[in-house]
Protein backbone atom coordinates (compact mmCIF):
# COMPACT_ATOMS: atom_id res chain seq x y z
CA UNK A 1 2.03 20.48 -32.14
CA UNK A 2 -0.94 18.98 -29.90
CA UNK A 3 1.43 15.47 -30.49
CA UNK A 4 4.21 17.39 -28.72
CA UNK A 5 1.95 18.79 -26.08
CA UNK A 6 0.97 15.56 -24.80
CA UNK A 7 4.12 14.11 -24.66
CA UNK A 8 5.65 17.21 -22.80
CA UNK A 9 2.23 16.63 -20.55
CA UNK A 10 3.67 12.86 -20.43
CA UNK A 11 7.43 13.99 -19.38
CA UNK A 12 5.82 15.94 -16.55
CA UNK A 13 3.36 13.75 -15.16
CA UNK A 14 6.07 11.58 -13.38
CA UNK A 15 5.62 8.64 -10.58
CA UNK A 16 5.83 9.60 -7.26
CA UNK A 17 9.43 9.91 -5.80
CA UNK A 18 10.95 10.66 -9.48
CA UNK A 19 12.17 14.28 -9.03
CA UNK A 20 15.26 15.31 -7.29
CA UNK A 21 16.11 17.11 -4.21
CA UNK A 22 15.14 20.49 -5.80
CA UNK A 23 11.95 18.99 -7.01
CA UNK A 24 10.31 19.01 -3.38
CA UNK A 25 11.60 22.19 -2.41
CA UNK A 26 9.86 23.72 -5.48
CA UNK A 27 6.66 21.50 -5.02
CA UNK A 28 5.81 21.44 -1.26
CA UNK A 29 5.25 24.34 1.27
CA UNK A 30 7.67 25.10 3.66
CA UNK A 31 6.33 23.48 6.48
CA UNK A 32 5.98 19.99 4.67
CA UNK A 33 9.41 20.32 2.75
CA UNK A 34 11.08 20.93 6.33
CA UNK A 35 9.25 17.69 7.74
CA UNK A 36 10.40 15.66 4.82
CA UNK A 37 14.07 16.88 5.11
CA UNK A 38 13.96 15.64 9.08
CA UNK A 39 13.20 12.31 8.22
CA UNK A 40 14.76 11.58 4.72
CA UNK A 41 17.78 11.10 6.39
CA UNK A 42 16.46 8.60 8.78
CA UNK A 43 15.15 6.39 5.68
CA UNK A 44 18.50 6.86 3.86
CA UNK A 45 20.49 5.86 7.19
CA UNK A 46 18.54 2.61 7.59
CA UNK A 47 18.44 0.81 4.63
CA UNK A 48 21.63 -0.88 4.43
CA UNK A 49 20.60 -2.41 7.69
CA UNK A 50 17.44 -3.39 5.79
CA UNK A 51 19.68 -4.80 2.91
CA UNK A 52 22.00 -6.72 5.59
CA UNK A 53 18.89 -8.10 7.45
CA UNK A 54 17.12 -9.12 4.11
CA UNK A 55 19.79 -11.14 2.47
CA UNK A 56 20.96 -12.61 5.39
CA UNK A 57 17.25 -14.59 6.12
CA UNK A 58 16.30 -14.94 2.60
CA UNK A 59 15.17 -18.16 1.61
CA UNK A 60 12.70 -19.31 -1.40
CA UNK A 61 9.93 -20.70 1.12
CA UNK A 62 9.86 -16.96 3.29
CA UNK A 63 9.88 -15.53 -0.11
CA UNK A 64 6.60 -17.26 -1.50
CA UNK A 65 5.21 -16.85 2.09
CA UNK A 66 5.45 -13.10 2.51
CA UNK A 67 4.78 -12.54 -1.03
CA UNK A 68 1.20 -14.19 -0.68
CA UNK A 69 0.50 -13.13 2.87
CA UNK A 70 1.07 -9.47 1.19
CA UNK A 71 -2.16 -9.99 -0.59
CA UNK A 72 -4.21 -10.07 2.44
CA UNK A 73 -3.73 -6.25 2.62
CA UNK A 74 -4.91 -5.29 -0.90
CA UNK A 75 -8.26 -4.18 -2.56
CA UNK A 76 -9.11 -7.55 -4.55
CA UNK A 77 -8.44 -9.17 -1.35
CA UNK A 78 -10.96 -6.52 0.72
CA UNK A 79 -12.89 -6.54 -2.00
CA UNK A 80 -13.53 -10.17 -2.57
CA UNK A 81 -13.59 -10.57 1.74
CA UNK A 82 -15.34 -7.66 3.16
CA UNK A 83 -18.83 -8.23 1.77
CA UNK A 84 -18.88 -12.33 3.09
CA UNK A 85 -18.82 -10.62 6.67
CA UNK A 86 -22.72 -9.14 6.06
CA UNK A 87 -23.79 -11.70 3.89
CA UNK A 88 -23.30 -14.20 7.20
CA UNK A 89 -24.70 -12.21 9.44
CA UNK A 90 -21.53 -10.29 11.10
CA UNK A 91 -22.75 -6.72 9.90
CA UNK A 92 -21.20 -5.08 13.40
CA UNK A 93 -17.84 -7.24 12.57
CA UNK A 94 -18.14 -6.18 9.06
CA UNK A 95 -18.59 -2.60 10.12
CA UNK A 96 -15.96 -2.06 12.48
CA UNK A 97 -13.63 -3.40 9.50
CA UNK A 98 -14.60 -1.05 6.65
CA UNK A 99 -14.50 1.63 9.27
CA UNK A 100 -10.93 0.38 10.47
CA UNK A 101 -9.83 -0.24 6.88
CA UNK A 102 -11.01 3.16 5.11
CA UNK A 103 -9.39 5.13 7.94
CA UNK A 104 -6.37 2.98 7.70
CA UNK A 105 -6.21 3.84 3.79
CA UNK A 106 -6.94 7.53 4.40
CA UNK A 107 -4.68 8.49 7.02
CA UNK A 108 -1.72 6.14 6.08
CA UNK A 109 -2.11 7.92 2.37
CA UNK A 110 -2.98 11.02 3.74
CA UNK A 111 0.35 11.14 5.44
CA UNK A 112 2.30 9.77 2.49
CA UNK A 113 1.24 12.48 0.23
CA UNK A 114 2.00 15.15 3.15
CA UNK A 115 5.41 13.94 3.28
CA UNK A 116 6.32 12.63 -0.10
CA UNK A 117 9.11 10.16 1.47
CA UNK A 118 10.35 7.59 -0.63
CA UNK A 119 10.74 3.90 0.18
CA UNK A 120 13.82 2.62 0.99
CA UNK A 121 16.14 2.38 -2.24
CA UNK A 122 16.50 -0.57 -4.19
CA UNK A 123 18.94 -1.60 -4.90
CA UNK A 124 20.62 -2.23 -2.60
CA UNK A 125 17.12 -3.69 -1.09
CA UNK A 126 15.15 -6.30 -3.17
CA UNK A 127 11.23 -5.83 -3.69
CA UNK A 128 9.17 -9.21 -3.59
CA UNK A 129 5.73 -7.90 -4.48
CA UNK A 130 2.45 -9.37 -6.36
CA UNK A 131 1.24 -5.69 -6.83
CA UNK A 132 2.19 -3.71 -9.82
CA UNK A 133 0.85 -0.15 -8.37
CA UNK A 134 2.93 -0.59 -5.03
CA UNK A 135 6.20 0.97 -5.85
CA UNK A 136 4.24 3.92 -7.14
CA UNK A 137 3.65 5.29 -4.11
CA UNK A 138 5.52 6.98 -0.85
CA UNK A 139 7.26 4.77 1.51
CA UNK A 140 5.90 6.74 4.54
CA UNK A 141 3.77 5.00 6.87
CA UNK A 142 3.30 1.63 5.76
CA UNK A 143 -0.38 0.83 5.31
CA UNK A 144 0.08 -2.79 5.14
CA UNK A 145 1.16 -1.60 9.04
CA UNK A 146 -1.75 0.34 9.66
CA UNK A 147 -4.83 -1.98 8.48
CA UNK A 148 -2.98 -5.11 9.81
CA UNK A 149 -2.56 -3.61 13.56
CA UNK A 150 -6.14 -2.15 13.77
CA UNK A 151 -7.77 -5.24 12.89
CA UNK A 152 -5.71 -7.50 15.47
CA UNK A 153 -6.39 -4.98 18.28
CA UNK A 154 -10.02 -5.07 17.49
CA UNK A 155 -10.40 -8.57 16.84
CA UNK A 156 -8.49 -9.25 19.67
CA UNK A 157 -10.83 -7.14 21.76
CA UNK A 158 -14.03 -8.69 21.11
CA UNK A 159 -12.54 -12.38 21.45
CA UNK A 160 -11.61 -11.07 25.08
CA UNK A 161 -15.21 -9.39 24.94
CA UNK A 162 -16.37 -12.72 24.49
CA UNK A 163 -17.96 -15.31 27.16
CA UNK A 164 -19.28 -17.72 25.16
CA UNK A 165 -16.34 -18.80 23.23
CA UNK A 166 -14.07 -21.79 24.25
CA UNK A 167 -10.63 -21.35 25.59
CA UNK A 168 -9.24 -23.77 23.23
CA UNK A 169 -11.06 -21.89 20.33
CA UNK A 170 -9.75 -18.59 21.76
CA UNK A 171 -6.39 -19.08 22.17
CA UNK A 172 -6.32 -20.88 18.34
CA UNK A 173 -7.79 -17.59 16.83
CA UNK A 174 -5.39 -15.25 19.08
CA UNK A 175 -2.53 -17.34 17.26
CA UNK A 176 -3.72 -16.77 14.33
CA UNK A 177 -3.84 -13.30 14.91
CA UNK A 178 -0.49 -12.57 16.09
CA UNK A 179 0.73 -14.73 13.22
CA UNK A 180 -1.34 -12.80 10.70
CA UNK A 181 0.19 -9.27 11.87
CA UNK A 182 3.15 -10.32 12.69
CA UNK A 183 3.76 -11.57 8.91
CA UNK A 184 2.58 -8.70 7.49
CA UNK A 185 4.73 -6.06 9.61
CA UNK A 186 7.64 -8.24 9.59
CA UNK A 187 7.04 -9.18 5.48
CA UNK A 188 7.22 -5.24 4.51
CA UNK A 189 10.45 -5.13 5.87
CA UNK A 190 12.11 -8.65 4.29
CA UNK A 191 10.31 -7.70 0.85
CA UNK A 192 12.06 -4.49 1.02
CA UNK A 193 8.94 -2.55 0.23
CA UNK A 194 8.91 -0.22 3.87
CA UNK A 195 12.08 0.45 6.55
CA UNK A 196 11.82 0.21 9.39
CA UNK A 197 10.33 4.04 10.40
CA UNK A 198 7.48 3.00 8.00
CA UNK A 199 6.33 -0.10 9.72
CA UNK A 200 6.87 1.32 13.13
CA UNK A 201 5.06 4.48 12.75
CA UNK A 202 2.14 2.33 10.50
CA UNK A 203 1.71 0.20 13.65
CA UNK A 204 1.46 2.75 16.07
CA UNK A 205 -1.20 4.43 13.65
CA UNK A 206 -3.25 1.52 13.34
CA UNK A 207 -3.08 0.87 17.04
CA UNK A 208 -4.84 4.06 17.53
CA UNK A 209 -7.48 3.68 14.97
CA UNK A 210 -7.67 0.19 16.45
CA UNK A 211 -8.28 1.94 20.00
CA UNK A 212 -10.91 4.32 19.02
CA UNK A 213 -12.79 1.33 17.01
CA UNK A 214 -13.02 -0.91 20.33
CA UNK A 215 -14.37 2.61 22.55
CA UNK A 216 -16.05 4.67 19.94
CA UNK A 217 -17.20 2.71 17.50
CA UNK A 218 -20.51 1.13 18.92
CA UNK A 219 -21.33 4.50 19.87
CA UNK A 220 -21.06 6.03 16.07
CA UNK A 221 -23.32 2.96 15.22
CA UNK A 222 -25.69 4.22 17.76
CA UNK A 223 -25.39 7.43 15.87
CA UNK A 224 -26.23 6.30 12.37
CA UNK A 225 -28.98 3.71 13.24
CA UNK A 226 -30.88 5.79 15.64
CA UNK A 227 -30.75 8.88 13.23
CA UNK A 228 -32.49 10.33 10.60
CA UNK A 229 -31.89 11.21 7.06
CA UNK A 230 -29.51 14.41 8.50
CA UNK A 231 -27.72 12.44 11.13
CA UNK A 232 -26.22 10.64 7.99
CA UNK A 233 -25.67 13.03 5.31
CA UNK A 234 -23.37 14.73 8.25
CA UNK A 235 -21.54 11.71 8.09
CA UNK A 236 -21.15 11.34 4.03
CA UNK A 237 -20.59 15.35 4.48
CA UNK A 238 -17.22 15.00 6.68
CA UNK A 239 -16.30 12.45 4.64
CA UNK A 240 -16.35 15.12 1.49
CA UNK A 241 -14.49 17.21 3.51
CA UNK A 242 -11.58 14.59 4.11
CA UNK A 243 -10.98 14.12 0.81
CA UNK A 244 -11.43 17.74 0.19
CA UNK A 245 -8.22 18.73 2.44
CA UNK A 246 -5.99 15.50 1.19
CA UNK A 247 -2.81 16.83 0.66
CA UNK A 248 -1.60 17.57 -2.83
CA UNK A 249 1.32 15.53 -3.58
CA UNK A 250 4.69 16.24 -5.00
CA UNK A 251 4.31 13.74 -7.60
CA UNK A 252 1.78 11.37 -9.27
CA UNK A 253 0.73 9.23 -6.37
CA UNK A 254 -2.35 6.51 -6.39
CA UNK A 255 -2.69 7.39 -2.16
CA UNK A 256 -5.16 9.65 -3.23
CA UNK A 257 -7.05 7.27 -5.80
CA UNK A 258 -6.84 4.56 -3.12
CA UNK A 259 -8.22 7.26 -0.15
CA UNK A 260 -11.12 8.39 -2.46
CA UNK A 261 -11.76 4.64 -3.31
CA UNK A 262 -12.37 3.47 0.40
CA UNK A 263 -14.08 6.83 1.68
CA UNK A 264 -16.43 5.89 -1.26
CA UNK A 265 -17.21 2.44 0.55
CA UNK A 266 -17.43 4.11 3.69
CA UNK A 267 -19.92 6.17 2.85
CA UNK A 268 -21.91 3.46 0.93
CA UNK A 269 -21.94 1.33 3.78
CA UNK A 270 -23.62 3.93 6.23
CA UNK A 271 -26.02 4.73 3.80
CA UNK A 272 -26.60 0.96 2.79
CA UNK A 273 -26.35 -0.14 6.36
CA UNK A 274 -28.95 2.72 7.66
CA UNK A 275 -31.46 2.28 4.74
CA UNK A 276 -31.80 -1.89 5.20
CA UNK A 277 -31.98 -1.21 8.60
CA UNK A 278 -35.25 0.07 8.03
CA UNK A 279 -36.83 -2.89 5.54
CA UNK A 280 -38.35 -5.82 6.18
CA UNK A 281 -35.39 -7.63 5.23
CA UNK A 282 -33.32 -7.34 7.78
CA UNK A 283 -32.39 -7.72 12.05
CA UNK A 284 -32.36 -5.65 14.45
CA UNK A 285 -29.80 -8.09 16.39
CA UNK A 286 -27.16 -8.52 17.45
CA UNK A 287 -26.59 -5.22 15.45
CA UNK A 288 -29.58 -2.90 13.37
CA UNK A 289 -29.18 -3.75 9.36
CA UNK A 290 -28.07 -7.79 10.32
CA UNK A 291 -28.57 -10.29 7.26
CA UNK A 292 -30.87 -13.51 8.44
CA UNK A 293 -28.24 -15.93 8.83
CA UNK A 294 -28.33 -19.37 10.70
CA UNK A 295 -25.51 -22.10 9.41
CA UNK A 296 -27.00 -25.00 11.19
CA UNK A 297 -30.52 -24.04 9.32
CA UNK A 298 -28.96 -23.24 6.16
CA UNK A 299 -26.52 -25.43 6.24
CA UNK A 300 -22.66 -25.50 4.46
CA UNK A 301 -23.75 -26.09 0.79
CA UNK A 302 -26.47 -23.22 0.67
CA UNK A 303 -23.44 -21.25 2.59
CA UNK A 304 -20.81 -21.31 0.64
CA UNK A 305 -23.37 -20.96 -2.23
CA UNK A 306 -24.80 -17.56 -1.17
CA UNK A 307 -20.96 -16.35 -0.99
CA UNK A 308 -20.13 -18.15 -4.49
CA UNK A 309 -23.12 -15.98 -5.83
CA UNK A 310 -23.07 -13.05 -4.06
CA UNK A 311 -18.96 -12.64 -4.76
CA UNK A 312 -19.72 -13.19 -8.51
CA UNK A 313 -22.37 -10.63 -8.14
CA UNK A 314 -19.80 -8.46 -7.21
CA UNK A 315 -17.19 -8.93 -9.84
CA UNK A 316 -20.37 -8.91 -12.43
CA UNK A 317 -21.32 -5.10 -10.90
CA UNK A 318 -18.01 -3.92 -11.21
CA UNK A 319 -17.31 -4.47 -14.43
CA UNK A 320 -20.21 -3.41 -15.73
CA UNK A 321 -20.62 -0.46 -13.94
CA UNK A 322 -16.70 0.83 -14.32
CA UNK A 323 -17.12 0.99 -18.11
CA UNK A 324 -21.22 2.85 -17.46
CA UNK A 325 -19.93 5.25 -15.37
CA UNK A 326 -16.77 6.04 -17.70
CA UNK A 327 -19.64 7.15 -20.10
CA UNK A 328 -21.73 8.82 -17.45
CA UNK A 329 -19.30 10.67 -15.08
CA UNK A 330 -17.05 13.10 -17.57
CA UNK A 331 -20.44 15.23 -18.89
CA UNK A 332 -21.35 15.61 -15.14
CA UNK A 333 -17.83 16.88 -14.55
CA UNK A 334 -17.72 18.77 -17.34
CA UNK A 335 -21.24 20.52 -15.38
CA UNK A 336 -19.58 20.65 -12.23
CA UNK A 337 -16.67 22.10 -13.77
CA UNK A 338 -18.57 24.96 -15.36
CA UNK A 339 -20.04 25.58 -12.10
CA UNK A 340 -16.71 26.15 -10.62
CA UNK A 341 -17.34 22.82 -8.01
CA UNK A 342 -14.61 21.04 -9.03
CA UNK A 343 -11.88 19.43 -6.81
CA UNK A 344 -8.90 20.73 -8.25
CA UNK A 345 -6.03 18.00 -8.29
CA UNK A 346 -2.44 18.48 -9.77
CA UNK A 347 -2.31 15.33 -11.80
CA UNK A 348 -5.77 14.95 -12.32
CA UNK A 349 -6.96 15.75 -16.52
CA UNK A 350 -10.08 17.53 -16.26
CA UNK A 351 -13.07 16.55 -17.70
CA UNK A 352 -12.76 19.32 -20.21
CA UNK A 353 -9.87 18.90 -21.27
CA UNK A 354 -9.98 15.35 -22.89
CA UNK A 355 -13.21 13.29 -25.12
CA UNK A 356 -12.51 9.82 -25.34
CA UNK A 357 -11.50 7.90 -22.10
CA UNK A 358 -8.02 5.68 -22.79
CA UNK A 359 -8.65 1.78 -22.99
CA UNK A 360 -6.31 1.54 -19.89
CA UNK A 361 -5.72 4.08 -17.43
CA UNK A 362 -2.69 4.43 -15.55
CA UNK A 363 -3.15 3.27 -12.29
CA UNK A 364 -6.00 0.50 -13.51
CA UNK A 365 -4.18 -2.38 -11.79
CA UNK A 366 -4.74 -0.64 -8.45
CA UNK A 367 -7.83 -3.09 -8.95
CA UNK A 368 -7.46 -5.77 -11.18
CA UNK A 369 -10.08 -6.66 -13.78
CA UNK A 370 -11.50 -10.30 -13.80
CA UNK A 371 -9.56 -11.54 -16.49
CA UNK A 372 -6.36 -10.57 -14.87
CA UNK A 373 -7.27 -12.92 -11.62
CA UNK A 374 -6.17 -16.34 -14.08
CA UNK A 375 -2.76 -15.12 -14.02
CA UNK A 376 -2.75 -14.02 -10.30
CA UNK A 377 -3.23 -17.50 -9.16
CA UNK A 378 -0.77 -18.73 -11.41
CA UNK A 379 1.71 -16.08 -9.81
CA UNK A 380 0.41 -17.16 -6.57
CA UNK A 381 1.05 -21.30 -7.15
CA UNK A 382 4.50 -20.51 -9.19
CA UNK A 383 7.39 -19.51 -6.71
CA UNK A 384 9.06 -17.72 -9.26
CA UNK A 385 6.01 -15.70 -10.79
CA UNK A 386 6.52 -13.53 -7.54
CA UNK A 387 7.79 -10.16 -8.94
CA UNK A 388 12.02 -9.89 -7.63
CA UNK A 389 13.13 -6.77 -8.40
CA UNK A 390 17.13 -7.42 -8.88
CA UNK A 391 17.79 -4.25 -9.85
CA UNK A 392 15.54 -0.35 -9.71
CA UNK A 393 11.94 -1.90 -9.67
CA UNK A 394 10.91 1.71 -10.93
CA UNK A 395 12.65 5.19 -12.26
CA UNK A 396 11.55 6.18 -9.17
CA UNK A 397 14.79 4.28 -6.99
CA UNK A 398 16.91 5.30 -9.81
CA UNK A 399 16.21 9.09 -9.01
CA UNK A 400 16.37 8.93 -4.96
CA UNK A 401 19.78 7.03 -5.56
CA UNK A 402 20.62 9.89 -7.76
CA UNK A 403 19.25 11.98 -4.86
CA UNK A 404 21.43 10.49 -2.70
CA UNK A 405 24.51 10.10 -4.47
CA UNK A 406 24.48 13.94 -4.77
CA UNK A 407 23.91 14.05 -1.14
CA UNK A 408 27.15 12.20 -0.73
CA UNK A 409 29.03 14.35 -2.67
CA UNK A 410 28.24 17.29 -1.18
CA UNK A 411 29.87 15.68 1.82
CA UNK A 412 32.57 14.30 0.33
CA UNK A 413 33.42 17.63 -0.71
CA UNK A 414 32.83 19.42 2.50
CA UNK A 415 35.00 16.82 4.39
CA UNK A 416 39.08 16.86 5.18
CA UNK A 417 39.50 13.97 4.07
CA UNK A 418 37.49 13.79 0.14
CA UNK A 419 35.13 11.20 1.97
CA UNK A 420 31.67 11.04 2.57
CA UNK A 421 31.04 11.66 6.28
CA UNK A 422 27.88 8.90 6.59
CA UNK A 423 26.55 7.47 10.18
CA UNK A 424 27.08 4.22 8.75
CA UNK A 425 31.03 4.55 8.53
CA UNK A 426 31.26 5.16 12.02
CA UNK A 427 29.06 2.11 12.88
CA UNK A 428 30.46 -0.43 10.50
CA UNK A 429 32.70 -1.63 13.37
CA UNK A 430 30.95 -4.62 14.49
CA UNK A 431 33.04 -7.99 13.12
CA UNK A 432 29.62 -9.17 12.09
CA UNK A 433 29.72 -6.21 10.41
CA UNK A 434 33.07 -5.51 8.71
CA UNK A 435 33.32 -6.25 4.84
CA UNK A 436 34.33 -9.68 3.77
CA UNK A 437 35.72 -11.19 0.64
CA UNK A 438 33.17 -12.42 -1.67
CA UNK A 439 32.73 -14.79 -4.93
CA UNK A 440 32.26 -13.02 -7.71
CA UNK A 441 28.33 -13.23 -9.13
CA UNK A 442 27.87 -15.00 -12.42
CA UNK A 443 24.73 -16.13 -14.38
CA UNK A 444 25.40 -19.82 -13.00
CA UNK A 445 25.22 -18.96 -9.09
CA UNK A 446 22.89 -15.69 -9.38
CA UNK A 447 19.34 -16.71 -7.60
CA UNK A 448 16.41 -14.48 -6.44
CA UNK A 449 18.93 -15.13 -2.90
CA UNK A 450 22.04 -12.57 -2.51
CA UNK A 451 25.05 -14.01 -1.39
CA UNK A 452 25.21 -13.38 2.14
CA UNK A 453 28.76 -11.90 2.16
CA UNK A 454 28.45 -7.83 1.60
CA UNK A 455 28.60 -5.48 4.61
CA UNK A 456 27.02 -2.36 5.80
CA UNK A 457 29.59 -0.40 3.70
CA UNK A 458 29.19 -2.18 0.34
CA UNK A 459 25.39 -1.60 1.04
CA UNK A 460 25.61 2.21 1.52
CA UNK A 461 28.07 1.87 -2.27
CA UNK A 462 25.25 0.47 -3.86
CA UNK A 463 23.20 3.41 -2.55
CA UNK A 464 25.48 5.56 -3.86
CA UNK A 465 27.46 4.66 -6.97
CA UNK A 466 25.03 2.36 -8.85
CA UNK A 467 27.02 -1.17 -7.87
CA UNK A 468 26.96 -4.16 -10.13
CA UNK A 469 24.00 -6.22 -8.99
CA UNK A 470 25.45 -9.21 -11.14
CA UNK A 471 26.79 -10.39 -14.53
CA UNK A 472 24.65 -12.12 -17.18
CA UNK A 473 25.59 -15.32 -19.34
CA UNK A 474 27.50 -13.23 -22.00
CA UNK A 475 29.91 -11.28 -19.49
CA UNK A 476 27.33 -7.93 -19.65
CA UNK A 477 27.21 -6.19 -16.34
CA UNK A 478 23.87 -5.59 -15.28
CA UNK A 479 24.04 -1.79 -13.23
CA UNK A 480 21.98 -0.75 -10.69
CA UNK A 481 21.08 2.61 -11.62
CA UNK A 482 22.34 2.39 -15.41
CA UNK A 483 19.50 -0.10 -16.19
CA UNK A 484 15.88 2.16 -15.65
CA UNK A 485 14.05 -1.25 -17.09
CA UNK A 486 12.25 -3.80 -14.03
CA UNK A 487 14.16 -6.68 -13.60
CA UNK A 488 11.26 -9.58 -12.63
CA UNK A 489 11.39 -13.11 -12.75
CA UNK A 490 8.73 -13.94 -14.32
């Protein structure tokens, strides 16, 4: 009997986006389930466009490029990054990052678990990803978007707030810039992880965090140094509160695992930042809590050195503290939990309700452990290790196509004429647009590449019927929806 219970607690405990229309309707107030039903349409209408636009520029080289330049947005990358800014002596740089970053997280996932909107279907789209948790979550904003906009409008900002630096120097780093963001915005829409809505809506979002970095944020600093002991438990107190009113999604979602994660390092670095303001050991300039730092004293081998050290410090702490406070953490729940403090989450096991922590948890490669970084850089080097999704990357496209298709026959049986009344039939009328004859796939001519011959209309099919993506060596037709299994080159 309790074997049966957990698997019926296993059946229910879905990824995010895996229930049907019905499911949301039952799940999310009225308010939110109306928002979601204005704008699902939008992110059904535009992904064949996405589809035409990806397999029309697809080649290997943008491929391996997006795929890597993807990495710049996730945690091993802010984790490994983030700390090198204090340890050289940028702690107001390194500030206005985690600040911009952790509100980044929080609001983009604070509005994907309000909304519960799914990513664009694949197929017909391909996913090119690195990241094994990504799919998991809601299409809606794109945080990629978010964190990649509010750093460029802050960095760019102080380079303009700079004097001192050379015009040669500035106009190299601006590049860089608008090449950074650009390649992130414009990669979540050729690796067919975001649509267009998602990006556009993620870049507006981080442009205003972005905004209210560059005017507010030396004044907050001002806040925390200058105060006292109360000036920053208001601050770790708000952020309680944040996570406190973070929507409750539909589904199983890591948005709230990753918002929890990077108010955690907010908070740690106002605390950290006030308290070693105070010591001995550190500057009160350019900014209060400043690590001594001179690089013509010290010098590029003692440098690179103190980051060498102080990143494998880093990686040491973590995992030797995740597997301490595994131990630690569930009694004190179970006490808070008694208490009736708790923070009651839908997919969340209480502390209760379980004895023995599993040997890998669910959502563990939101961070990856040090032994998985050997075969990240081999993923990295190899241009096929990249993960292709050819056809559903997850149940979870498998059950919005199902979604959809139901959609679409619900119109095709309200319409005169047994069709599906779509936007996109009324647009496919562009020649560029109109269907064309096309080889037929086989194992010898199938790439990670489609052939660039379907149209809008075969595109919108695929959303709805479950098309053939391709045929193997032995004649087997490989369906979209048919086949719930990843398909990765690997």
């Amino acid at each position: 009997m309790a074997a049966d219970t957990e698997k019926e607690k296993e059946k229910t405990n879905i990824d995010a986006g895996l229930a049907s229309l019905n499911h949301y309707q039952r799940k999310l107030p009225a308010w939110r389930y109306k928002l979601r039903q204005r704008a699902l349409p939008l992110v059904r209408w535009e992904t064949p466009y996405l589809a035409w636009l990806q397999e029309r520029i697809r080649t290997p080289s943008l491929d391996s490029w997006f795929a890597i330049t993807a990495n710049l947005g996730t945690h091993t990358f802010y984790m490994v990054m983030l700390p090198v800014l204090f340890w050289t002596g940028h702690t107001g740089i390194g500030r206005a990052v985690v600040h911009l970053l952790a509100a980044g997280v929080f609001f983009s996932g604070f509005l994907k678990d309000l909304l519960c909107l799914p990513r664009p279907l694949s197929p017909p789209l391909q996913r090119i990803t690195m990241s094994g948790s990504a799919a998991l979550e809601y299409g809606f904003p794109s945080t990629h978007s978010t964190n990649a906009v509010s750093i460029v409008v802050y960095a760019l900002h102080a380079l303009r707030s700079q004097s001192d630096i050379a015009p040669l120097t500035s106009t190299l780093l601006q590049t860089g810039l608008y090449v950074y963001v650009i390649s992130i915005v414009i990669g979540r829409l050729y690796c067919g992880m975001h649509g267009f809505l998602d990006v556009v809506v993620g870049s507006m979002l981080g442009a205003l965090l972005g905004f209210i970095q560059c005017v507010y944020g030396p004044k907050f600093d001002e806040y925390v140094f200058t105060g006292s002991t109360k000036e920053v438990l208001v601050v770790v107190a708000i952020i309680i509160v944040l996570v406190r009113v973070h929507p409750e999604p539909a589904d199983s979602c890591p948005c709230f695992d990753d918002s929890v994660a990077f108010a955690g390092v907010f908070a740690g670095v106002e605390l950290g930042n006030w308290h070693f303001a105070s010591t001995k050991y550190s500057l009160s300039a350019p900014t209060p809590a400043t690590v001594p730092f001179d690089l013509q004293r010290m010098g590029w081998l003692k440098t690179v050195l103190r980051i060498i050290i102080g990143v494998a410090c880093v990686v040491v702490w973590r995992e030797v503290m995740k597997p301490t406070l595994l131990r630690i953490l569930p009694p004190l729940f179970r006490i808070i939990e008694r208490l009736g403090l708790s923070l009651p989450r839908r997919f969340f096991k209480r502390a209760t309700e379980y004895t023995r922590i599993p040997g890998q948890l669910k959502y563990d490669d939101v961070m990856p452990n040090v032994s998985d970084i050997p075969s990240m850089l081999t993923s990295i080097r190899h241009p096929r290790r990249r993960a292709i999704s050819i056809g559903p990357q997850s149940e979870a496209d498998a059950y919005e196509a199902i979604a959809y298709r139901q959609e679409r026959r619900r119109a095709s049986a309200a319409s005169e004429n047994g069709r599906p009344s779509t936007p996109l039939r009324e647009n496919v009328k562009s020649p560029t647009l109109r269907p064309t004859t096309r080889p037929k796939r086989t194992a010898s001519n199938v790439s990670d590449t489609q052939s660039p011959s379907r149209s809008l209309h075969d595109y919108e099919n695929m959303m709805g019927s479950g098309a053939q993506i391709y045929e193997e060596g032995n004649g087997q037709s490989v369906d979209a929806l048919a086949n719930d299994k990843d398909k990765r080159h690997d």
